[in-house]
Protein backbone atom coordinates (compact mmCIF):
# COMPACT_ATOMS: atom_id res chain seq x y z
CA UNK A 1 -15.56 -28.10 5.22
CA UNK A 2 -12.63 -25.86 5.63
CA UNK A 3 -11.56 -26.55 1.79
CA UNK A 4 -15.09 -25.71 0.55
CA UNK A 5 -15.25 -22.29 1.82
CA UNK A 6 -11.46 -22.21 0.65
CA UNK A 7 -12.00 -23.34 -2.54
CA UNK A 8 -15.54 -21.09 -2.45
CA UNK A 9 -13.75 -17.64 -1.50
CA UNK A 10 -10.60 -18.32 -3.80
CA UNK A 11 -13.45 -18.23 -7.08
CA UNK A 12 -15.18 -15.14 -5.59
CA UNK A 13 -12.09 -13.70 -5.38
CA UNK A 14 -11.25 -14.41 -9.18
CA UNK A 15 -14.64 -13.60 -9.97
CA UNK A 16 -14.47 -9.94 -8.80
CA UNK A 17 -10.68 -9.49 -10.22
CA UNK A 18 -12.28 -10.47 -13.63
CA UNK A 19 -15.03 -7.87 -13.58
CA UNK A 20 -12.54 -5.36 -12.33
CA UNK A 21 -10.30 -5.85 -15.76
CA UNK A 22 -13.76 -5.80 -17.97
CA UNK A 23 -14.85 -2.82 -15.82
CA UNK A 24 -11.44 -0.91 -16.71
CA UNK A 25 -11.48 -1.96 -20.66
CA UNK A 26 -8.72 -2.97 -22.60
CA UNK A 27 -5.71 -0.19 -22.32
CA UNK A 28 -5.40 1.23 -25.97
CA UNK A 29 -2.27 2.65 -26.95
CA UNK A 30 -2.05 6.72 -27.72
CA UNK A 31 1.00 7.23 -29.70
CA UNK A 32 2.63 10.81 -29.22
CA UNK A 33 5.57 12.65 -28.96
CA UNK A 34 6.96 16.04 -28.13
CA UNK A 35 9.43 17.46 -30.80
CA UNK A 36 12.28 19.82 -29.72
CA UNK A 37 14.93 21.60 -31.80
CA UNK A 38 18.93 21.73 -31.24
CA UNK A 39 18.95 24.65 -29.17
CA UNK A 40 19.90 27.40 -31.37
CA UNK A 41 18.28 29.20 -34.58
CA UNK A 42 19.64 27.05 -37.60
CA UNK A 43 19.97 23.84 -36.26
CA UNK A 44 19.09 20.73 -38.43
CA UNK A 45 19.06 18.43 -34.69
CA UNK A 46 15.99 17.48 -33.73
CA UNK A 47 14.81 15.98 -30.87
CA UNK A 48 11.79 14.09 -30.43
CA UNK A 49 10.10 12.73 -27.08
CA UNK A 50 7.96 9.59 -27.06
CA UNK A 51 5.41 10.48 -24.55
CA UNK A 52 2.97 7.38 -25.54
CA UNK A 53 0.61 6.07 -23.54
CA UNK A 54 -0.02 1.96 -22.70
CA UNK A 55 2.25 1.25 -25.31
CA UNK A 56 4.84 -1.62 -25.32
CA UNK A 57 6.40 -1.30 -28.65
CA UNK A 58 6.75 2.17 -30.64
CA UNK A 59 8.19 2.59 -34.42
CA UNK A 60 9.58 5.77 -35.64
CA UNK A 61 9.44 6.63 -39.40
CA UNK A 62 11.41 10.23 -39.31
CA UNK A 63 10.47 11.28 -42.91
CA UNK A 64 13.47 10.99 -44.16
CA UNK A 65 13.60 7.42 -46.66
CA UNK A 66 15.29 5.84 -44.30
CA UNK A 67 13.25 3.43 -43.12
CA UNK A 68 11.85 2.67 -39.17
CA UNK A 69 13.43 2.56 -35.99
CA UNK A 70 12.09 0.57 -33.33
CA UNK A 71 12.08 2.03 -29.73
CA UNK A 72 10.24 1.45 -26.20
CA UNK A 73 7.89 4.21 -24.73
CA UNK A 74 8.99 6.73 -23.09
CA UNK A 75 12.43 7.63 -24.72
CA UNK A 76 14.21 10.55 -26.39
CA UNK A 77 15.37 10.28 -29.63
CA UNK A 78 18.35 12.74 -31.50
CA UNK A 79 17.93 12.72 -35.38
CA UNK A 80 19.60 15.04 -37.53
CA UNK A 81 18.40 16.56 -41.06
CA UNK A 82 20.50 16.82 -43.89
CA UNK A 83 19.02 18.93 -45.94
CA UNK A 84 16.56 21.77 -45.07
CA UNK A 85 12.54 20.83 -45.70
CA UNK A 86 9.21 19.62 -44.81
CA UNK A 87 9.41 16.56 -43.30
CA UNK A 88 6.28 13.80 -41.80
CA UNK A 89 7.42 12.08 -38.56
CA UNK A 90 5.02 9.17 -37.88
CA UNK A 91 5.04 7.54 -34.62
CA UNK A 92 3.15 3.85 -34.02
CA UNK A 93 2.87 2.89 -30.72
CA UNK A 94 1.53 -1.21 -30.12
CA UNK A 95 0.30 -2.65 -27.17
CA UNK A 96 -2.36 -5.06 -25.86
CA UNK A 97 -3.95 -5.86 -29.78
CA UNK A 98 -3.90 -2.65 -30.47
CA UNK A 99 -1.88 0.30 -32.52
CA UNK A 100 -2.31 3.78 -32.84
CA UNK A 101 -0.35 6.47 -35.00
CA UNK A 102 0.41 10.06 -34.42
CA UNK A 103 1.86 12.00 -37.20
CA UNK A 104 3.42 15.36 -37.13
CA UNK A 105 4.84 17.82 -40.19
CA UNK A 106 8.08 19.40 -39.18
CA UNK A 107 10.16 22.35 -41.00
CA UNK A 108 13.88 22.21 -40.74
CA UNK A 109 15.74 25.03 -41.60
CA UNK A 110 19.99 25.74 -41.16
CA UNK A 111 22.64 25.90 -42.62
């Protein structure tokens, strides 16, 4: 008798857990970042914060040719510009099945 009502309360208990995590939905990443310069007028050092949401993975593509860098949420990252210009930074964050992109044109001026 005592194992029934065990065995009875232990599948209510998953029961309601389970309609909790439908209740809630799936947690979509929301790739973003904060971009801040060197500190001084002129400066080609940029850097940029990921401030992503639910994400597990995030790829940077700076704008610059060459190529993506892998990163976890939640990280600063220094990159500096060689040349002066307009420049796309894309960030994908992954997570859960999903991916979402933020993109962002930046100017870089110096010497």
């Amino acid at each position: 008798m005592k194992q029934m009502l065990l065995a009875i309360t232990c599948i209510l208990l998953l029961n309601v857990s389970c309609k909790k995590e439908e209740e809630d939905g799936p947690k979509y990443p929301t790739a973003q970042f904060k971009i801040y310069d060197g500190g001084f007028e002129g400066s080609r050092e940029i850097t940029f914060e990921n401030t992503s949401k639910n994400a597990i993975q995030c790829i940077w593509d700076f704008g610059q040719g060459g190529g993506i860098e892998p990163q976890g949420p939640d990280i600063l990252k220094k990159k500096w510009y060689n040349k002066e210009g307009t420049y796309t930074v894309i960030l994908k964050a992954y997570g859960y099945g999903y991916e979402s992109t933020y993109s962002q044109q930046i100017v870089v001026k110096g010497k």
